[in-house]
Protein backbone atom coordinates (compact mmCIF):
# COMPACT_ATOMS: atom_id res chain seq x y z
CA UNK A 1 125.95 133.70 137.13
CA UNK A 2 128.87 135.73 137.47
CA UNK A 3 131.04 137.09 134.56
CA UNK A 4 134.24 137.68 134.45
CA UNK A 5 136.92 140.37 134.39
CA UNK A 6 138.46 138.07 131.59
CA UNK A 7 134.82 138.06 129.82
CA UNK A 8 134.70 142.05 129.85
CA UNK A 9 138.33 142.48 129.02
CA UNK A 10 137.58 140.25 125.67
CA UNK A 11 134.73 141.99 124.75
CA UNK A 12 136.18 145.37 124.83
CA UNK A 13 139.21 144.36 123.07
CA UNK A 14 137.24 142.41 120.63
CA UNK A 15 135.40 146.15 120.19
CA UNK A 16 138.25 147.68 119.16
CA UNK A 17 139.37 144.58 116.92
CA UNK A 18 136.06 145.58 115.20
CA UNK A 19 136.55 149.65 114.85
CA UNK A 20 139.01 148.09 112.29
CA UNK A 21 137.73 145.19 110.66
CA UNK A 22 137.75 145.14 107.08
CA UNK A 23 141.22 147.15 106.47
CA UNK A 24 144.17 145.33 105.77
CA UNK A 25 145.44 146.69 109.55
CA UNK A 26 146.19 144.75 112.23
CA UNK A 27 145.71 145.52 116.01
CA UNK A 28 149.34 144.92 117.96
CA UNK A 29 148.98 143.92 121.44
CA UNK A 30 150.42 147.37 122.91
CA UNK A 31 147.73 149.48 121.42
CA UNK A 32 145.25 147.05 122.34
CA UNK A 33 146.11 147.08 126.07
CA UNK A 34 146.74 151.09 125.59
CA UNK A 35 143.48 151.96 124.23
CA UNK A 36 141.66 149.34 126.38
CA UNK A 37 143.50 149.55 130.01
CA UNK A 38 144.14 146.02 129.39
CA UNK A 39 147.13 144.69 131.19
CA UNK A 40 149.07 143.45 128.64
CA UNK A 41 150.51 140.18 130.18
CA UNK A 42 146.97 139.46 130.84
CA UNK A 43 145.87 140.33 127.14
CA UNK A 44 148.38 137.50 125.92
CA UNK A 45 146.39 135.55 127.54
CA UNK A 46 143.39 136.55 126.06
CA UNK A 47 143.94 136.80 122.64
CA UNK A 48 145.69 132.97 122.84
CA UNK A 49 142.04 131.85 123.83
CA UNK A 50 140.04 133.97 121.33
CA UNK A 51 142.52 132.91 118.40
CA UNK A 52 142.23 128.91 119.73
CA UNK A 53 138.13 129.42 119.69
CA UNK A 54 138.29 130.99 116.03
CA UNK A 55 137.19 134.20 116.84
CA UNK A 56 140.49 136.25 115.96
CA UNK A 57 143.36 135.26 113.36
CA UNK A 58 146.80 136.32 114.19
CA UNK A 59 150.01 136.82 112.30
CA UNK A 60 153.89 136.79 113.70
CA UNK A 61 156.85 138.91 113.12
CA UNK A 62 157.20 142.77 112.36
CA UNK A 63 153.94 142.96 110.47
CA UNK A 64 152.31 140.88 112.36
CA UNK A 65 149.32 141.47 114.91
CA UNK A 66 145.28 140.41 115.31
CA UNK A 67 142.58 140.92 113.63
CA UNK A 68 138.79 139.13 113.73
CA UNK A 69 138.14 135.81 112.01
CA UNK A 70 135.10 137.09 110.83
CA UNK A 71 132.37 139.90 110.49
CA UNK A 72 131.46 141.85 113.88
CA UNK A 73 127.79 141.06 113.19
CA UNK A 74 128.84 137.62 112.93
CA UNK A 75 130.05 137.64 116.59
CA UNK A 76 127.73 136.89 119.15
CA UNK A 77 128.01 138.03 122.30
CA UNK A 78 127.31 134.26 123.89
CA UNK A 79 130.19 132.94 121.26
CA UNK A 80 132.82 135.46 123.23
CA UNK A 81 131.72 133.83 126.82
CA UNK A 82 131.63 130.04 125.61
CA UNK A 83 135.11 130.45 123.87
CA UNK A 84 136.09 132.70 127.16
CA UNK A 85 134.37 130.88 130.07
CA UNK A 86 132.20 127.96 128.64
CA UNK A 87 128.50 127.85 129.62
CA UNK A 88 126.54 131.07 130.05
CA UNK A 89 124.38 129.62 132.67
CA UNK A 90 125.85 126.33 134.08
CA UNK A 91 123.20 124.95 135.79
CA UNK A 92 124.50 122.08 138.78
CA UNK A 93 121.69 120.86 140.85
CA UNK A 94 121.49 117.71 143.07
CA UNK A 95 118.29 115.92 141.34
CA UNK A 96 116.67 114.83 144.38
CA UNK A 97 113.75 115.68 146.22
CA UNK A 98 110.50 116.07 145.52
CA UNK A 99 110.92 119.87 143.99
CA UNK A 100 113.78 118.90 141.53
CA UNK A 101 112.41 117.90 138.41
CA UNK A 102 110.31 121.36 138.42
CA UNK A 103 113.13 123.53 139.73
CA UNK A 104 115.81 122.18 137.25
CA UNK A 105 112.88 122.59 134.74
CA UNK A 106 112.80 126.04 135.62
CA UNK A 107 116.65 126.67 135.31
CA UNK A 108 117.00 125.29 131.71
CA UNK A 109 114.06 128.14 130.35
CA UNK A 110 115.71 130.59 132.38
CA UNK A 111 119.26 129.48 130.39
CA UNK A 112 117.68 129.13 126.98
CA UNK A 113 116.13 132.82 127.47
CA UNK A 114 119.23 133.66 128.72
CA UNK A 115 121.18 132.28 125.53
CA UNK A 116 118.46 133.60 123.00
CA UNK A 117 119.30 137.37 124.62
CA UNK A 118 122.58 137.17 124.97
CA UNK A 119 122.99 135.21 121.25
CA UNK A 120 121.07 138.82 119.64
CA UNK A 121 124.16 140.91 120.28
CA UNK A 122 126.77 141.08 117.96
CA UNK A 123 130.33 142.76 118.44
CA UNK A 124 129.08 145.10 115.65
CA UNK A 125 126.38 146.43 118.63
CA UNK A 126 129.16 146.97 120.73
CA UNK A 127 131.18 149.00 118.58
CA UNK A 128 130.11 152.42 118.35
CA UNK A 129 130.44 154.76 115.44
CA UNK A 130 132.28 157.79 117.03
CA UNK A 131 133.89 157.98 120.20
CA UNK A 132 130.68 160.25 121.58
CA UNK A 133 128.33 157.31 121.02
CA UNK A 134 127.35 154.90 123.49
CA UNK A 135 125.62 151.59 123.02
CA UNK A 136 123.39 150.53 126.36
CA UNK A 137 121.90 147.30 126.33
């Protein structure tokens, strides 16, 4: 398993959509990639496929800008890389041989452990309360 670039990039800006949940601000795509280093062409992207998976609500025009579509500690972690990259652990074995049954066995604990970790953290653990804070999982 290999995350991506795209994967780390929406959870950091998804961070930051956090810092200001519950105000009536919204986050404009600038400040995001400012605050970020987030391309910003690249961020478009990004925010298109949070805002499709119902993890961010958006609004046009001069006022306009993102926000999240619900609570950080409603957020998981494993909802960011399904809406981002699908499966956490995509498991894509041949299911032959004599080994296979035990060894694909095997694979589908090691993804529901996986899942059950990954499904704990919330984008309120990733958001930390002053800038000198840091959160290490």
């Amino acid at each position: 398993m290999k995350l991506s670039v795209k994967v780390d990039y929406a959870c950091r800006v998804l961070a930051q959509l956090a810092r200001h949940h519950g105000s009536d601000e919204l986050s404009h795509i600038e400040e995001l990639a400012r605050v970020e280093a987030v391309p910003a062409n690249y961020l478009v992207q990004i925010l298109s496929e949070l805002r499709n998976g119902g993890l961010i609500t958006s609004r046009r025009g001069k006022q306009g800008g993102y926000a999240l579509a619900r609570n950080p500690d409603e957020i998981t972690l494993l909802d960011i890389v399904e809406v981002i990259e699908g499966e956490l652990l995509e498991i894509t074995t041949a299911g032959a041989g004599h080994s296979s049954k035990t060894v694909n066995h095997i694979w589908k604990e090691v993804r529901t452990a996986f899942e059950t970790k990954v499904r704990s953290y919330t984008l309120a653990n990733l958001v930390a309360k002053n800038a000198d804070q840091m959160y290490y999982i």
